[in-house]
PDB file of N, CA and C in Angstrom:
ATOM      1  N   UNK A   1      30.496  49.247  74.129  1.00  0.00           N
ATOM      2  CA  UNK A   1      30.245  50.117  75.277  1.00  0.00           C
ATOM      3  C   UNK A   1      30.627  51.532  74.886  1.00  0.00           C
ATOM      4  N   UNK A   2      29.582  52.079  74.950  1.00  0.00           N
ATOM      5  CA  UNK A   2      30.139  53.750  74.383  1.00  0.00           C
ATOM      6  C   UNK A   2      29.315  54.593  75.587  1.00  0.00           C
ATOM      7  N   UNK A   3      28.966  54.147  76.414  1.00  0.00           N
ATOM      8  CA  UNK A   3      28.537  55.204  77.729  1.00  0.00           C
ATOM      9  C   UNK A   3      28.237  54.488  79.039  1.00  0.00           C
ATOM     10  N   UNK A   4      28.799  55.723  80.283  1.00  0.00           N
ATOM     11  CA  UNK A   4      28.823  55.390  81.286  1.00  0.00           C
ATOM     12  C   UNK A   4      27.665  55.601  82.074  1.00  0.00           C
ATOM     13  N   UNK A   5      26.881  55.291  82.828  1.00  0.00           N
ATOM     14  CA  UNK A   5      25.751  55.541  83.059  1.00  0.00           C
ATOM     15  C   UNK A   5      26.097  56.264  85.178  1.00  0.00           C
ATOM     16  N   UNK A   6      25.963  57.717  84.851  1.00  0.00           N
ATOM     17  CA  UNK A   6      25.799  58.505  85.668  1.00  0.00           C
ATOM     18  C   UNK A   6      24.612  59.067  86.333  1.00  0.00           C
ATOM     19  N   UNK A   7      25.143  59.994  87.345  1.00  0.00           N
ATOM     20  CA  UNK A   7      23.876  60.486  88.184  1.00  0.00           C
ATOM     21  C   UNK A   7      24.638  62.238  88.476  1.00  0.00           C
ATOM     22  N   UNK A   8      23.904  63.534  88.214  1.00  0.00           N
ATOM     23  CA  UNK A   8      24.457  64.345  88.353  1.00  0.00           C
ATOM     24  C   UNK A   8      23.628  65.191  89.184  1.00  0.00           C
ATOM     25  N   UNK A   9      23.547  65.795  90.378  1.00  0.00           N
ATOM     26  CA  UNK A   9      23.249  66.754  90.875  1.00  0.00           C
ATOM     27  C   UNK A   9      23.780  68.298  90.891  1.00  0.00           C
ATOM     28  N   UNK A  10      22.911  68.502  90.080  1.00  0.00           N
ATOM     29  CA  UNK A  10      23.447  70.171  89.472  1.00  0.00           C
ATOM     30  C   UNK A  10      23.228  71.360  90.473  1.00  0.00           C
ATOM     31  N   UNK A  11      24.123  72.421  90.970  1.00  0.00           N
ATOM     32  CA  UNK A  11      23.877  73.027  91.529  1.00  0.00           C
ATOM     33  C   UNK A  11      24.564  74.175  91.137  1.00  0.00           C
ATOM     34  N   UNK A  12      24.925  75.508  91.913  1.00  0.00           N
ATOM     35  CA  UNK A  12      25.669  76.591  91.500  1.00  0.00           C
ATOM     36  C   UNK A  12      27.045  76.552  92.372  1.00  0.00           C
ATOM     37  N   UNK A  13      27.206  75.069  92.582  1.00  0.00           N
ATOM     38  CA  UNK A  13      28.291  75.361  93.535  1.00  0.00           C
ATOM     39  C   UNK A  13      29.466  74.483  92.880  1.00  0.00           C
ATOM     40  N   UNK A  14      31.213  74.225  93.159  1.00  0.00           N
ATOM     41  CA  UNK A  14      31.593  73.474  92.308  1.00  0.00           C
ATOM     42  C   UNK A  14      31.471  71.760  92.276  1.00  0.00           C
ATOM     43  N   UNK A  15      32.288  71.392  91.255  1.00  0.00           N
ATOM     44  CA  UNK A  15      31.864  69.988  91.169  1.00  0.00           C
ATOM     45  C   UNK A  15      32.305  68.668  91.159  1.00  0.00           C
ATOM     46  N   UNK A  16      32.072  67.995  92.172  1.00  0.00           N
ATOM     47  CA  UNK A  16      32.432  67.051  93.010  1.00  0.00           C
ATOM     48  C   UNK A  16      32.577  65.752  92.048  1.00  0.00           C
ATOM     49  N   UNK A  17      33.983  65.411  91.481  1.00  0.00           N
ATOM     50  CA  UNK A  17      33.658  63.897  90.310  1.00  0.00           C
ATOM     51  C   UNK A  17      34.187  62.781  91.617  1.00  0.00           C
ATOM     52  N   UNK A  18      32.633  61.820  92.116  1.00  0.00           N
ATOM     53  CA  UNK A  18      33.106  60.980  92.473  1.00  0.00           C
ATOM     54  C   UNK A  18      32.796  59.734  91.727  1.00  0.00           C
ATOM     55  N   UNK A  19      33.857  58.741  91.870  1.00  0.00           N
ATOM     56  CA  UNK A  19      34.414  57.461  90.842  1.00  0.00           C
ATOM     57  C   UNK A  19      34.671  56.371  91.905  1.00  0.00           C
ATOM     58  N   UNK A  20      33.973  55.328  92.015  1.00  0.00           N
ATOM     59  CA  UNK A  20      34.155  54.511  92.769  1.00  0.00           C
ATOM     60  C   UNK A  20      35.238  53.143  92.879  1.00  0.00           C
ATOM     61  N   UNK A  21      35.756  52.574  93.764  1.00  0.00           N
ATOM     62  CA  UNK A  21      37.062  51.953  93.466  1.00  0.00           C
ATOM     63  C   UNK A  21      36.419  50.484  92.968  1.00  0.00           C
ATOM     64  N   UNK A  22      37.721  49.352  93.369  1.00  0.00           N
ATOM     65  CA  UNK A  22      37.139  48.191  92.762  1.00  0.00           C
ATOM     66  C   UNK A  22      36.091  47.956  93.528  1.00  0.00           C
ATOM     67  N   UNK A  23      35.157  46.902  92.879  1.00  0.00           N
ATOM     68  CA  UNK A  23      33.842  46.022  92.748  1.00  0.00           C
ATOM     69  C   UNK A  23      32.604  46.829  93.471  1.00  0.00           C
ATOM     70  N   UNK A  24      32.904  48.569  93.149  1.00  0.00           N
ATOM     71  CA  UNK A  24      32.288  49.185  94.035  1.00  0.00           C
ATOM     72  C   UNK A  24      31.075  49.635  93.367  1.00  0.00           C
ATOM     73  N   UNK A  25      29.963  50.252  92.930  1.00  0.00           N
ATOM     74  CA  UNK A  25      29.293  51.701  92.040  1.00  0.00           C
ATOM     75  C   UNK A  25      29.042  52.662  93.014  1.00  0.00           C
ATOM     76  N   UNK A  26      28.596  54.207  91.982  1.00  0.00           N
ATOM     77  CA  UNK A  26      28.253  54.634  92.638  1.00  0.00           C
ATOM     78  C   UNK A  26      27.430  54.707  93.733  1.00  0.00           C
ATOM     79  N   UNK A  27      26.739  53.725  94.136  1.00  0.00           N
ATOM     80  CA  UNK A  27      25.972  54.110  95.158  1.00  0.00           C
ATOM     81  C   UNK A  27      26.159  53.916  96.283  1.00  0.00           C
ATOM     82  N   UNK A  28      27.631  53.350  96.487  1.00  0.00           N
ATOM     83  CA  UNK A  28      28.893  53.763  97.989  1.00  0.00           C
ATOM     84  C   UNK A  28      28.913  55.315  98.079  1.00  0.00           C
ATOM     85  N   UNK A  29      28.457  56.197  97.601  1.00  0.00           N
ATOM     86  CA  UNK A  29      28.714  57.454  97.849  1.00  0.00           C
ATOM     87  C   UNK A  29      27.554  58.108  98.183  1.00  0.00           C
ATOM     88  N   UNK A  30      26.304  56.775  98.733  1.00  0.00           N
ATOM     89  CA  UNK A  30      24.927  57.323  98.591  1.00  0.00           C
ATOM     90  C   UNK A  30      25.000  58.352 100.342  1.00  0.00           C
ATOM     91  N   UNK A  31      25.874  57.068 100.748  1.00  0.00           N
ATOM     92  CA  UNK A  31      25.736  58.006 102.546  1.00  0.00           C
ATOM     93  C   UNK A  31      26.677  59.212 102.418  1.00  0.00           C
ATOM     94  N   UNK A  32      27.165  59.921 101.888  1.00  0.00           N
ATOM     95  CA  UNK A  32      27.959  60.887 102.238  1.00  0.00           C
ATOM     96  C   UNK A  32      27.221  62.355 101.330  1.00  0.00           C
ATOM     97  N   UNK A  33      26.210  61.703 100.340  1.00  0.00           N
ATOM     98  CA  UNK A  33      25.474  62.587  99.503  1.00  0.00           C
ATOM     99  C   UNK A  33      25.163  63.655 100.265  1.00  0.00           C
ATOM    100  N   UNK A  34      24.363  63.925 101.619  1.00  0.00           N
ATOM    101  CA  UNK A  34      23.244  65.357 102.070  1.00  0.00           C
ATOM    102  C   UNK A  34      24.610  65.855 102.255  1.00  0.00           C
ATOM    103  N   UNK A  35      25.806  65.790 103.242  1.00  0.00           N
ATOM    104  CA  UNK A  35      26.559  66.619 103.394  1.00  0.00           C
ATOM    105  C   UNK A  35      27.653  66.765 102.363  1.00  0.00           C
ATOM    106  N   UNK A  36      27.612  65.959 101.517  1.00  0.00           N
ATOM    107  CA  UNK A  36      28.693  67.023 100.470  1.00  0.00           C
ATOM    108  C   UNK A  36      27.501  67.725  99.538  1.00  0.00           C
ATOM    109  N   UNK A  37      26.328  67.253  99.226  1.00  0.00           N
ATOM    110  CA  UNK A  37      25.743  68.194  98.241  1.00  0.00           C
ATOM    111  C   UNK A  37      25.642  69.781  98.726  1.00  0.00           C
ATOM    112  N   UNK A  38      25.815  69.974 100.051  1.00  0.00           N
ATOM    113  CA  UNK A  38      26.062  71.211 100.996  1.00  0.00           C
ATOM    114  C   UNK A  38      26.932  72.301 100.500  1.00  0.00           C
ATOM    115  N   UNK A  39      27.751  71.288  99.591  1.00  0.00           N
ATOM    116  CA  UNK A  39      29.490  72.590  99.789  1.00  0.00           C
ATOM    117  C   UNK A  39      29.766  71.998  97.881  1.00  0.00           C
ATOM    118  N   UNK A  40      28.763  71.241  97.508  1.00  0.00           N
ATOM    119  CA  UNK A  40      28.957  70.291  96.034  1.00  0.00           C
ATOM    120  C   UNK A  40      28.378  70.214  95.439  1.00  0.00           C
ATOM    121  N   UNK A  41      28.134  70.611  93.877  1.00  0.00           N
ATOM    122  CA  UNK A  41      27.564  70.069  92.298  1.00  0.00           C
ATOM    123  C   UNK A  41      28.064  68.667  92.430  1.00  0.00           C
ATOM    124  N   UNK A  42      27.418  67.479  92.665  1.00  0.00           N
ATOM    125  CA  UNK A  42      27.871  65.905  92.265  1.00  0.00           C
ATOM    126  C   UNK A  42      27.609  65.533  91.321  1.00  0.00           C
ATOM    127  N   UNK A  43      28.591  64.420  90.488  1.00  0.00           N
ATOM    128  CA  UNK A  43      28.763  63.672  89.900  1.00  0.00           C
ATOM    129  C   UNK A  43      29.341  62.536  90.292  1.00  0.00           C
ATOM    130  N   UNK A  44      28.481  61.804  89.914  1.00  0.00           N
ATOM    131  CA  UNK A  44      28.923  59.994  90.635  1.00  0.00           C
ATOM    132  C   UNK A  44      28.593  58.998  88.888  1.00  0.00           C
ATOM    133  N   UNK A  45      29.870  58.180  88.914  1.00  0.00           N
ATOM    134  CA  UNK A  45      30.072  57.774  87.659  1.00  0.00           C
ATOM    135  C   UNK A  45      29.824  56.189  88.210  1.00  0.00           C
ATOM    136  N   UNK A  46      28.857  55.104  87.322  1.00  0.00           N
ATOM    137  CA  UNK A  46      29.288  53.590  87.861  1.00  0.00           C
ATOM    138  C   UNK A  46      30.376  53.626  86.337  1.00  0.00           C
ATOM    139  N   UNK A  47      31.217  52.817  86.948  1.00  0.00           N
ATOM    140  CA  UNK A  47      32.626  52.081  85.903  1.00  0.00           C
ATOM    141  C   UNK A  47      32.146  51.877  85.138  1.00  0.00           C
ATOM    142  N   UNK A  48      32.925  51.454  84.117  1.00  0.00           N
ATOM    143  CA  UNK A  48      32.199  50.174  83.283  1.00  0.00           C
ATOM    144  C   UNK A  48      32.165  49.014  83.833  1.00  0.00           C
ATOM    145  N   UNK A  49      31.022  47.894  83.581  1.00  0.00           N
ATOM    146  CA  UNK A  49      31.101  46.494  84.310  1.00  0.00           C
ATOM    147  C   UNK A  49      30.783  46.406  86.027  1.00  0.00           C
ATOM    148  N   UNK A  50      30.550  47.636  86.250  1.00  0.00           N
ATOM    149  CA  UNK A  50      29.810  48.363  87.857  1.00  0.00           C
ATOM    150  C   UNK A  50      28.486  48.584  87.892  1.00  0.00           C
ATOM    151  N   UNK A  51      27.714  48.542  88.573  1.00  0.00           N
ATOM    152  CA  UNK A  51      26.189  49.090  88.835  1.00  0.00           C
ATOM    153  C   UNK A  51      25.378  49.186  87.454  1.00  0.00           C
ATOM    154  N   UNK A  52      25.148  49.869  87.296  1.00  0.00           N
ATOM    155  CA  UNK A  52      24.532  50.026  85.500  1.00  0.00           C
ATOM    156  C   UNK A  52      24.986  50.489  84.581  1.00  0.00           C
ATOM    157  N   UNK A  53      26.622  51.079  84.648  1.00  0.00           N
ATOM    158  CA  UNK A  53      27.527  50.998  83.127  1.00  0.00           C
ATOM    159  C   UNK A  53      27.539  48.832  82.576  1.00  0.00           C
ATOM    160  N   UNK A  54      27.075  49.215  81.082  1.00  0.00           N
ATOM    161  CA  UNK A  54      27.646  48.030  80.844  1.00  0.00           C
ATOM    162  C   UNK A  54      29.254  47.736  80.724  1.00  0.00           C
ATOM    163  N   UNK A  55      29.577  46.647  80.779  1.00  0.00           N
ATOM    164  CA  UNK A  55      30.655  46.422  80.284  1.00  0.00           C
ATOM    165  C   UNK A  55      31.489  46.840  78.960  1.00  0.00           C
ATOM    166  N   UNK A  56      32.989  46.650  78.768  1.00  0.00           N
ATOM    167  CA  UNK A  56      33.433  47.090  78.025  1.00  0.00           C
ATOM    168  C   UNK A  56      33.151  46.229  76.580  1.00  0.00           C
ATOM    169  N   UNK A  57      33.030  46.389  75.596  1.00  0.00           N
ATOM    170  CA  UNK A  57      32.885  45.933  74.169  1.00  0.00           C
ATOM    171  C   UNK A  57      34.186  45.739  73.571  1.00  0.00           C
ATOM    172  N   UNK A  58      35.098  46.611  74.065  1.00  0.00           N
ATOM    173  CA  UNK A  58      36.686  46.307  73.177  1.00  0.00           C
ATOM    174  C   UNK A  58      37.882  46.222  74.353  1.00  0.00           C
ATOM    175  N   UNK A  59      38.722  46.427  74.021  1.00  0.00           N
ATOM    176  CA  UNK A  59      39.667  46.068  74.954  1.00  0.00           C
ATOM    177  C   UNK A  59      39.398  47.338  76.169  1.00  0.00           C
ATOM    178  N   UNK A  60      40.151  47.053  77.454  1.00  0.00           N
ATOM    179  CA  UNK A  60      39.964  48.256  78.249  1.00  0.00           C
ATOM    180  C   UNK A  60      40.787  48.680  78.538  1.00  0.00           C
ATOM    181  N   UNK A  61      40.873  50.364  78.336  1.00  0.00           N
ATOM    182  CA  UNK A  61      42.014  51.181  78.786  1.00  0.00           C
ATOM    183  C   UNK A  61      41.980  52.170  79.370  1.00  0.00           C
ATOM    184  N   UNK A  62      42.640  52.569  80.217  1.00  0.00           N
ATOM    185  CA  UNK A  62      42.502  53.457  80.681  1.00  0.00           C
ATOM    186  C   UNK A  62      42.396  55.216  79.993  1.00  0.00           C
ATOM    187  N   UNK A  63      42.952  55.011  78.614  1.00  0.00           N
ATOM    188  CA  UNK A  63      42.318  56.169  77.868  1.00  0.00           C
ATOM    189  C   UNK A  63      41.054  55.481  77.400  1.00  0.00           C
ATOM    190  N   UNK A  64      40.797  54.585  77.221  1.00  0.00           N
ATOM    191  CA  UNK A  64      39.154  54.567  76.550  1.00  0.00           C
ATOM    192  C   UNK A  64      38.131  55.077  77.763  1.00  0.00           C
ATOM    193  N   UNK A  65      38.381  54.617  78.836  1.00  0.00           N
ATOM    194  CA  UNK A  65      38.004  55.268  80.033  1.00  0.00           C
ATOM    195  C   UNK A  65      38.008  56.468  80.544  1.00  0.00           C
ATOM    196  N   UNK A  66      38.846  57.088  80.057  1.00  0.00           N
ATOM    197  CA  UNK A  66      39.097  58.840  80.530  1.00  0.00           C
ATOM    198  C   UNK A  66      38.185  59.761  79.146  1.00  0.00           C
ATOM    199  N   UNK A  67      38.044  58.758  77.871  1.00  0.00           N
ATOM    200  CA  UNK A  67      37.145  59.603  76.563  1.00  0.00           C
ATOM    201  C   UNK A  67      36.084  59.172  77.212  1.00  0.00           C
ATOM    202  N   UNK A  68      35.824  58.226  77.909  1.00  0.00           N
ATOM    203  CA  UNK A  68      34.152  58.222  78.312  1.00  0.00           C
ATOM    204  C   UNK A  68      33.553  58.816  79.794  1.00  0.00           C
ATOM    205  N   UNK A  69      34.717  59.375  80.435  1.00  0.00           N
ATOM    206  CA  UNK A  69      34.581  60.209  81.608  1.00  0.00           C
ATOM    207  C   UNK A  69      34.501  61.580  81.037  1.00  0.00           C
ATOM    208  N   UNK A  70      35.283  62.046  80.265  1.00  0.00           N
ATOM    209  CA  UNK A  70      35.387  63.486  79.541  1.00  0.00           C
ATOM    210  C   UNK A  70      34.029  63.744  78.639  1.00  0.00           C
ATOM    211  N   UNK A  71      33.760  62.327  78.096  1.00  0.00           N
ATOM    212  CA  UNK A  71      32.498  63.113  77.143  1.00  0.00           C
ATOM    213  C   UNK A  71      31.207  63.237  78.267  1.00  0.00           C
ATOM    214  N   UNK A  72      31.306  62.970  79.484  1.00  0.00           N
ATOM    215  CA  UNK A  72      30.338  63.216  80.323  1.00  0.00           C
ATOM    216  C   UNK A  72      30.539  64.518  80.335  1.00  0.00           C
ATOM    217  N   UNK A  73      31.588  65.199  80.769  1.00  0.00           N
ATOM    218  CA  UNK A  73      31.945  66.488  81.481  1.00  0.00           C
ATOM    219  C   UNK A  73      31.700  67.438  80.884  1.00  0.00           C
ATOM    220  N   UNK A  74      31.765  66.798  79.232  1.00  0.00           N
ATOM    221  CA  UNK A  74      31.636  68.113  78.073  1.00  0.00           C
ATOM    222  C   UNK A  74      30.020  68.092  77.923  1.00  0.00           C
ATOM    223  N   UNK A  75      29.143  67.041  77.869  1.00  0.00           N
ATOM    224  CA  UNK A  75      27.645  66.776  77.643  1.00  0.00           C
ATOM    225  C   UNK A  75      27.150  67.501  78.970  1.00  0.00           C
ATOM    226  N   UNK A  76      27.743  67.765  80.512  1.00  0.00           N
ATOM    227  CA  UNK A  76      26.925  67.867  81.365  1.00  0.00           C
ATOM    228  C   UNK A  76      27.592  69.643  81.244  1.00  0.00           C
ATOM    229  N   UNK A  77      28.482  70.252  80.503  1.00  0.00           N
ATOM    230  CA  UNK A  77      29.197  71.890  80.485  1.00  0.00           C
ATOM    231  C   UNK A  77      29.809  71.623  81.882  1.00  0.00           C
ATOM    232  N   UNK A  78      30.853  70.896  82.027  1.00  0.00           N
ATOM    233  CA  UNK A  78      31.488  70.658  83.460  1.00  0.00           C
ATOM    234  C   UNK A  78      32.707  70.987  82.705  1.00  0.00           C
TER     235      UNK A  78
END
């Protein structure tokens, strides 16, 4: 597993990282989308083993998890 499979709505405004809790994906954050994209640049991340991130390949940690949240941030100039 070397990527998380996101959804980013780019705008000029700042930017909103939402991360969904357990057994959740992003698309619990589908109803709250028109009014935060209002005041928000979004980013909505599925986990790994969530919505369409695959699962993990090696052990899971919470830093292997934060290098694959960060290399989003640096790929999207966030």
């Amino acid at each position: 597993m070397d990527r998380l499979h996101f959804d980013y709505v780019k705008s000029q405004k700042p930017v909103l990282l939402l991360i969904h809790g357990f057994l959740g994906s992003m698309e619990q954050w589908d109803y709250l989308e028109n009014g935060l994209s209002n005041h928000y640049s979004l980013l909505k991340i599925d986990l790994p083993g969530h919505g369409n991130s695959l699962e993990f390949t090696s052990p899971y940690s919470l830093e292997s998890l934060t290098l694959l949240i960060d290399r989003i941030l640096i790929e999207e100039d966030i």
